[in-house]
C-alpha atoms as a PDB file:
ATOM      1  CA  UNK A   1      65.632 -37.486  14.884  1.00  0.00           C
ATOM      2  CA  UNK A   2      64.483 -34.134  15.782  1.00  0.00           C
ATOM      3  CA  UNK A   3      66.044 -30.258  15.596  1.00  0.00           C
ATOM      4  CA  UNK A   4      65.574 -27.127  15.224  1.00  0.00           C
ATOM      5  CA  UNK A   5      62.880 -25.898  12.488  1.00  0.00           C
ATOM      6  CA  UNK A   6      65.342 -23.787   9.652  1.00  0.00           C
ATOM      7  CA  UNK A   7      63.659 -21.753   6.377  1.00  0.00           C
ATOM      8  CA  UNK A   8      65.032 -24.579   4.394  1.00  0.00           C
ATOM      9  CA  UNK A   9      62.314 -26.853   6.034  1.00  0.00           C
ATOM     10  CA  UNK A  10      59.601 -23.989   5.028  1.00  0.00           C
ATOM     11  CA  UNK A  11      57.971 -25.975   2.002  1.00  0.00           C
ATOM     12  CA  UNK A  12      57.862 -29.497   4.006  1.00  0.00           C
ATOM     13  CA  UNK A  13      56.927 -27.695   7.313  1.00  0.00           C
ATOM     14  CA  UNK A  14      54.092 -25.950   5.534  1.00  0.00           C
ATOM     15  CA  UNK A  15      52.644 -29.321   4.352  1.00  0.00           C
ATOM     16  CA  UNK A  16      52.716 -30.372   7.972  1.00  0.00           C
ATOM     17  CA  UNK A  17      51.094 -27.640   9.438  1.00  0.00           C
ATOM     18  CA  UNK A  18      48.756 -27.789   7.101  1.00  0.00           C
ATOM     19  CA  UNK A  19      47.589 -31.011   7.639  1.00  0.00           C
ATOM     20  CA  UNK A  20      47.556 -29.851  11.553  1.00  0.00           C
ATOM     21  CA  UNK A  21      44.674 -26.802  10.877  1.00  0.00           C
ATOM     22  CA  UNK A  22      43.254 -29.206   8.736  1.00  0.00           C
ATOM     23  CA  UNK A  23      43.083 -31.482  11.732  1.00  0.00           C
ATOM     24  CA  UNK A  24      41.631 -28.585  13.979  1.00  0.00           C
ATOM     25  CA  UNK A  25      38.992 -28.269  11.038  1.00  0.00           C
ATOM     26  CA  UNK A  26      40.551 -25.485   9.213  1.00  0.00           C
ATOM     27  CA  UNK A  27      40.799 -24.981   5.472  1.00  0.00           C
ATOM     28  CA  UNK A  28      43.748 -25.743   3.378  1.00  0.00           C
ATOM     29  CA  UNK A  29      45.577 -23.238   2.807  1.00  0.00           C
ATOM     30  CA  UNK A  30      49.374 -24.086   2.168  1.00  0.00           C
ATOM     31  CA  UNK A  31      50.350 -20.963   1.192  1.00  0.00           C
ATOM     32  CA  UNK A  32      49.609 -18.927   4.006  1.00  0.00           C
ATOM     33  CA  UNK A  33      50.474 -21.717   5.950  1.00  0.00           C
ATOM     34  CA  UNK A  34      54.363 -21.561   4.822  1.00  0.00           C
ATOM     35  CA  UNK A  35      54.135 -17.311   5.062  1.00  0.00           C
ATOM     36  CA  UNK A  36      53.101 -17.514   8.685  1.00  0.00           C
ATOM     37  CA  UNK A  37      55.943 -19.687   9.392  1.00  0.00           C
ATOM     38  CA  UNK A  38      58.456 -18.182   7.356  1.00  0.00           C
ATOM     39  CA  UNK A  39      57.675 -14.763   9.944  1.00  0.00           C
ATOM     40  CA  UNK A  40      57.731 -16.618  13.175  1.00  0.00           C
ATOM     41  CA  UNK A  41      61.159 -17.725  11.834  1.00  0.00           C
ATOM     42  CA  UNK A  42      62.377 -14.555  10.784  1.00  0.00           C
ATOM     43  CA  UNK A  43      60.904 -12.779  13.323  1.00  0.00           C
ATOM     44  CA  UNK A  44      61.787 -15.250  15.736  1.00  0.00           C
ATOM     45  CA  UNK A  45      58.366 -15.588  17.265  1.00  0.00           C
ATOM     46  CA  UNK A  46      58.281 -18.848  18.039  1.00  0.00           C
ATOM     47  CA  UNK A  47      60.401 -21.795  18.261  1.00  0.00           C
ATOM     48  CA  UNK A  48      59.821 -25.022  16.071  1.00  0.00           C
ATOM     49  CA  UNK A  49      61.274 -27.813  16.059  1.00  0.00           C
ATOM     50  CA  UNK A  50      60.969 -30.999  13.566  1.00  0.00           C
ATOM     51  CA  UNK A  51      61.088 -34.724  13.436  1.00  0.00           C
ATOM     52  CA  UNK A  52      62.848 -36.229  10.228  1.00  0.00           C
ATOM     53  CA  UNK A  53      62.140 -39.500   9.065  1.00  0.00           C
ATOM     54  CA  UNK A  54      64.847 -40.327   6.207  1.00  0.00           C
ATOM     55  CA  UNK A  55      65.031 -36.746   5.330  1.00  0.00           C
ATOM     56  CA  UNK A  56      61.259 -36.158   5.389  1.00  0.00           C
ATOM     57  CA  UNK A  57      59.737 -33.924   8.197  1.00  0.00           C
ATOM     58  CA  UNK A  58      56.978 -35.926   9.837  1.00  0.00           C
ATOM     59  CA  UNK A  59      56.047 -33.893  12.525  1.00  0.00           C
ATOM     60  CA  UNK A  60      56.779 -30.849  14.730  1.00  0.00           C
ATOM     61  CA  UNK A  61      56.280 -28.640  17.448  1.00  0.00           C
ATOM     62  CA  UNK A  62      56.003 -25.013  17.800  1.00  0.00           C
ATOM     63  CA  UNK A  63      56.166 -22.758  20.722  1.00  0.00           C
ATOM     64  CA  UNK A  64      55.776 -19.381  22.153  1.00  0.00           C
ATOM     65  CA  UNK A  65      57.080 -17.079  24.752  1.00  0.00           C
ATOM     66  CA  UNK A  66      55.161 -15.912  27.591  1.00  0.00           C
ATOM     67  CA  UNK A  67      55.846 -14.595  31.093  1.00  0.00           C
ATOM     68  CA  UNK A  68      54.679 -15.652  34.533  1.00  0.00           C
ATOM     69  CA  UNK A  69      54.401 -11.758  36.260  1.00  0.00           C
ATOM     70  CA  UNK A  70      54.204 -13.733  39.564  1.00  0.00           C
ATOM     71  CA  UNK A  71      56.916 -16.083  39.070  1.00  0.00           C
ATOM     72  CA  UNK A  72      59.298 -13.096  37.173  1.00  0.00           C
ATOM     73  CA  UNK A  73      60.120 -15.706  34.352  1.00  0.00           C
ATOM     74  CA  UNK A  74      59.780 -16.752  31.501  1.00  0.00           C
ATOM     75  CA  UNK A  75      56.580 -19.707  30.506  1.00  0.00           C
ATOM     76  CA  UNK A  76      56.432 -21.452  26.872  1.00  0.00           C
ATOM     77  CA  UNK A  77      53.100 -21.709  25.466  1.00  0.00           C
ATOM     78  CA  UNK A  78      53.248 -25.194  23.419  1.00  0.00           C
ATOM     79  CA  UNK A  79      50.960 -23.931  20.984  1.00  0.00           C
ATOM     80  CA  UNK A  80      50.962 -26.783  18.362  1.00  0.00           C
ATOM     81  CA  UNK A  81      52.047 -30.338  18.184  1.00  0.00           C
ATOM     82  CA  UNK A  82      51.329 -32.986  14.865  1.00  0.00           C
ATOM     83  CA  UNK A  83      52.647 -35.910  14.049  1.00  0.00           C
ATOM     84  CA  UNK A  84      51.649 -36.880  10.384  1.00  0.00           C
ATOM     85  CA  UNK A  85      48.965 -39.878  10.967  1.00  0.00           C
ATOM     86  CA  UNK A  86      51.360 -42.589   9.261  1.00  0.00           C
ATOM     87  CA  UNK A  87      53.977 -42.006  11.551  1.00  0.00           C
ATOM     88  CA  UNK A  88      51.978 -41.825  15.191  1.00  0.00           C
ATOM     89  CA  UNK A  89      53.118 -44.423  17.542  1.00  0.00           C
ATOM     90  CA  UNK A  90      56.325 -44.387  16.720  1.00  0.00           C
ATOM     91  CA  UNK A  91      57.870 -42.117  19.608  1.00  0.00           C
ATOM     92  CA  UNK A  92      58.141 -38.840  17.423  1.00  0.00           C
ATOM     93  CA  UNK A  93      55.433 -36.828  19.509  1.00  0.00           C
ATOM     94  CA  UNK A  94      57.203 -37.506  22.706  1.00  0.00           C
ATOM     95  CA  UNK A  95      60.786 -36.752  21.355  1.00  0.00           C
ATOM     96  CA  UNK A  96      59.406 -33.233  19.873  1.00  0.00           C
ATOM     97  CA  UNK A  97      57.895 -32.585  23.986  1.00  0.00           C
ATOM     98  CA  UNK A  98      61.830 -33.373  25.101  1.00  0.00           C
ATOM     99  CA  UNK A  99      63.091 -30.629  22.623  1.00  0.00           C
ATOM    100  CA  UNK A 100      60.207 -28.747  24.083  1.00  0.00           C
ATOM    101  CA  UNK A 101      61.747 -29.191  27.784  1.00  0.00           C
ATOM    102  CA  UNK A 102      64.867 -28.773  26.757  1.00  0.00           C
ATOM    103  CA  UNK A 103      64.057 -25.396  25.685  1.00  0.00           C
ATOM    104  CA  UNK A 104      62.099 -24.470  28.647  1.00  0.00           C
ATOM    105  CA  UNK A 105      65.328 -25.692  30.568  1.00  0.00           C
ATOM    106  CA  UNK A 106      68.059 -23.526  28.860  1.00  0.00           C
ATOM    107  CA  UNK A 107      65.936 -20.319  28.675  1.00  0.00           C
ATOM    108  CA  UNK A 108      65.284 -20.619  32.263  1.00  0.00           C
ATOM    109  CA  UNK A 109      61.965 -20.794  31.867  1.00  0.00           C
ATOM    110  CA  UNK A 110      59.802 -21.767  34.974  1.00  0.00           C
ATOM    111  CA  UNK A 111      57.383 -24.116  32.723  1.00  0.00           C
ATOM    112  CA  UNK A 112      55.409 -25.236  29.625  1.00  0.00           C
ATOM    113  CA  UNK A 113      51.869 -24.057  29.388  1.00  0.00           C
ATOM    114  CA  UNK A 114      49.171 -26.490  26.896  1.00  0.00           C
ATOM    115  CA  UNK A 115      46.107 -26.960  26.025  1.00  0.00           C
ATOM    116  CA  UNK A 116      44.267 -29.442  24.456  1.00  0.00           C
ATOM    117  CA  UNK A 117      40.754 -30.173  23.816  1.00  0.00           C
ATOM    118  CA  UNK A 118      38.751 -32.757  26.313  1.00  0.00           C
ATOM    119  CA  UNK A 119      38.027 -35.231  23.523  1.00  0.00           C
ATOM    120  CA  UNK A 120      41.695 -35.146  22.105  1.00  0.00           C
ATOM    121  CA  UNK A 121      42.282 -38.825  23.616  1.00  0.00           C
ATOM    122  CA  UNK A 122      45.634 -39.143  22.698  1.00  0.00           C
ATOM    123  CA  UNK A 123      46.960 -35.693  23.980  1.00  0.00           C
ATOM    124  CA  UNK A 124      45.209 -36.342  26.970  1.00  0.00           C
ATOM    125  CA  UNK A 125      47.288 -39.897  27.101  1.00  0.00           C
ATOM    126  CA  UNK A 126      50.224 -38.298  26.096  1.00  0.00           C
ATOM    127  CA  UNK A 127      50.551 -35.355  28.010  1.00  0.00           C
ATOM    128  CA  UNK A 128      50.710 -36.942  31.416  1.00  0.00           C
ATOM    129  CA  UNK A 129      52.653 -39.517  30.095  1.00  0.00           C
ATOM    130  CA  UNK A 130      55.559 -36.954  29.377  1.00  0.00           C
ATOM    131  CA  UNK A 131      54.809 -35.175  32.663  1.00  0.00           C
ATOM    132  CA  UNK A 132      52.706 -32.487  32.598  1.00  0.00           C
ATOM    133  CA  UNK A 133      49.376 -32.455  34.954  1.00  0.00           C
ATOM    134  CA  UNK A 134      46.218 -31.238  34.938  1.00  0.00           C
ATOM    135  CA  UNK A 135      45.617 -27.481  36.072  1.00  0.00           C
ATOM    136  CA  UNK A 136      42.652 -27.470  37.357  1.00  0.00           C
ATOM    137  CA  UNK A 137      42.774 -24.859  40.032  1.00  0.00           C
ATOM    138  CA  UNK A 138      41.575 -21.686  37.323  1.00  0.00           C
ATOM    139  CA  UNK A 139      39.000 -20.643  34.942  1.00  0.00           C
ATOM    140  CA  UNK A 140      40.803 -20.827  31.676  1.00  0.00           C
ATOM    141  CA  UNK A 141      38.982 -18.032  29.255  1.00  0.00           C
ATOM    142  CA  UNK A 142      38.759 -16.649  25.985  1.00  0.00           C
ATOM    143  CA  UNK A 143      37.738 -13.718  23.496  1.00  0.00           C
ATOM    144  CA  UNK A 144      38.404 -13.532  20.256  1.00  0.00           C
ATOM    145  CA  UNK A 145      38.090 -10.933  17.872  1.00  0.00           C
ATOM    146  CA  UNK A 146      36.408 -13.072  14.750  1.00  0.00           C
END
């Protein structure tokens, strides 16, 4: 099953995304991971949603608005997907990209944007496999201020 992220999920959610920057090679840091998430709640930054498993959250997904100037509409940025390990393969990654489209869908939104790291073999199984394709036709670039 899978909805919409609420506070009440903050403590559980935390653990998740935890594990997720952990993943990404990150330090552990549940604390701050359950502050950053309470503000993208409360400030409605982002939109999450979860997959339950008997009552316990086993994975989510979180995204973020953006805007296409050229297309004059709205784009989500799927910024973050996990699945805890024990509970891959089970269809939970693929229902959390549905609630993902079915976002995009009622906000209007002309698209979902990803990325995901060459060597990520099962994002890069997934992904096409729920219908997004390659964009290959830009430079994708970054700077960060670290």
């Amino acid at each position: 099953m899978t909805r919409k992220a609420t506070a009440a999920d903050l403590q559980q959610l935390a653990e998740l995304f935890d594990q997720y920057r952990i993943f990404y090679h990150k330090e552990s840091d549940i604390q701050a991971a359950e502050k950053f998430l309470a503000e993208r709640i409360e400030n409605k930054d982002s939109e999450i949603f979860v997959a339950e498993y008997n009552g316990r959250l086993v994975g989510f997904v979180q995204l973020y608005p953006l805007f296409s100037s050229t297309r004059m509409k709205r784009y989500w940025l799927l910024n973050d997907l996990y699945v805890n390990e024990n509970y891959r393969g089970k269809g939970y990654s693929k229902a959390l990209i549905e609630e993902a489209k079915k976002i995009a869908k009622s906000s209007d939104a002309c698209g979902i944007l990803l990325e995901t790291g060459k060597s990520n073999d099962i994002g890069n199984q997934l992904y096409p496999a729920c219908g997004f394709e390659i964009y290959d036709e830009v430079n994708f670039y970054e700077w960060t201020n670290e």
